[in-house]
Protein backbone atom coordinates (compact mmCIF):
# COMPACT_ATOMS: atom_id res chain seq x y z
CA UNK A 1 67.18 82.35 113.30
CA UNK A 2 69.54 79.92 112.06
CA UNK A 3 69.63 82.54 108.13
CA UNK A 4 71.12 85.39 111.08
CA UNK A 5 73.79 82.88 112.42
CA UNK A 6 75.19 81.73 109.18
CA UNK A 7 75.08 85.41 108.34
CA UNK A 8 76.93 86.55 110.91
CA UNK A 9 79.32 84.15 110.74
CA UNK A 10 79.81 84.29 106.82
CA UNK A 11 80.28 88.27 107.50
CA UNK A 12 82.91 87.46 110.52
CA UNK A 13 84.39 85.14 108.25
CA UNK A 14 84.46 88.29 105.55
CA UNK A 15 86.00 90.61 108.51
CA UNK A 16 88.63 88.18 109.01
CA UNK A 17 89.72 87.96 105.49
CA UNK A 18 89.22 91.09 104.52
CA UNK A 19 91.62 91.75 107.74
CA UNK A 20 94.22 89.45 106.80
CA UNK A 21 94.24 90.56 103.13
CA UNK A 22 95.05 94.04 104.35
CA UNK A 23 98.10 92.61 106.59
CA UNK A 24 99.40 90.98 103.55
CA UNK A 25 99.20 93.72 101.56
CA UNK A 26 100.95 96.39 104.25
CA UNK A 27 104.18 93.43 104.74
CA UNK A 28 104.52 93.21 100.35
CA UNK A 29 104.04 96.92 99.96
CA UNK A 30 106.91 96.86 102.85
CA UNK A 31 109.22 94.62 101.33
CA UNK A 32 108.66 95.98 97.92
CA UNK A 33 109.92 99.42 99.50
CA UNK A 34 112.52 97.89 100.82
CA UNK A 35 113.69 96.23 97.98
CA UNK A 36 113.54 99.59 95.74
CA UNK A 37 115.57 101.23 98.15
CA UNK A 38 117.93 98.04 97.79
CA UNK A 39 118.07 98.48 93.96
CA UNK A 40 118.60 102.09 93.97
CA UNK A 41 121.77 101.96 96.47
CA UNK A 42 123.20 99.11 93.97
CA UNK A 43 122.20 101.26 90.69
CA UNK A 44 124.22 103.75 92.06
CA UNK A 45 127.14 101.37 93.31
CA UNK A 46 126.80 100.40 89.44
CA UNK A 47 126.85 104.37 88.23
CA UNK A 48 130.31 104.68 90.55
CA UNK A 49 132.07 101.67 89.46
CA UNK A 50 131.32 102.30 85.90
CA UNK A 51 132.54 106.32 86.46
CA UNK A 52 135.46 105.01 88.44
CA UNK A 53 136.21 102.36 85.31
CA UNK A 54 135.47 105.36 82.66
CA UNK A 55 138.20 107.74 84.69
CA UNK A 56 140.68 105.03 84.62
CA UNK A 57 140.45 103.87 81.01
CA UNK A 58 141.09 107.49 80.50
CA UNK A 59 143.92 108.04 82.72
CA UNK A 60 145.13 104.89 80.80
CA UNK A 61 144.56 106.20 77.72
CA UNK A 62 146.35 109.40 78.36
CA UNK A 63 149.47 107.78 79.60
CA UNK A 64 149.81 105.65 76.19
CA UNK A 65 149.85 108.96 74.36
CA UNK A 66 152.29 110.81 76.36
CA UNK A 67 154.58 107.64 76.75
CA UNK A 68 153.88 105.24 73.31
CA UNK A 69 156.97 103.21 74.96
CA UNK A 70 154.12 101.65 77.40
């Protein structure tokens, strides 16, 4: 009697952590979503400055060659 107690409660204990284990697992695979969509808004924040910096460099560029005076 006393082998069917300690089993049960090793295999409530094993419910439980197996239970908690899968909480954990849902919030990181949650955050980790969260932070992808985090890194691809600033990798294309990144891609627009840089286009925005490209554009301008040119623009730059073009008004030294049709004024040299600048």
């Amino acid at each position: 009697m006393t082998t069917n107690i300690q089993q049960g409660t090793l295999l409530d204990v094993l419910k439980k952590k197996m239970r908690q284990t899968k909480e954990d697992m849902e919030k990181y695979k949650d955050e980790c979503e969260e932070f992808h969509k985090r890194l691809q808004v600033e990798v294309m924040r990144r891609e627009e400055v840089s286009t925005v910096s490209n554009l301008v460099k040119y623009i730059d560029d073009g008004m030294l060659y049709c004024n040299p005076l600048l």
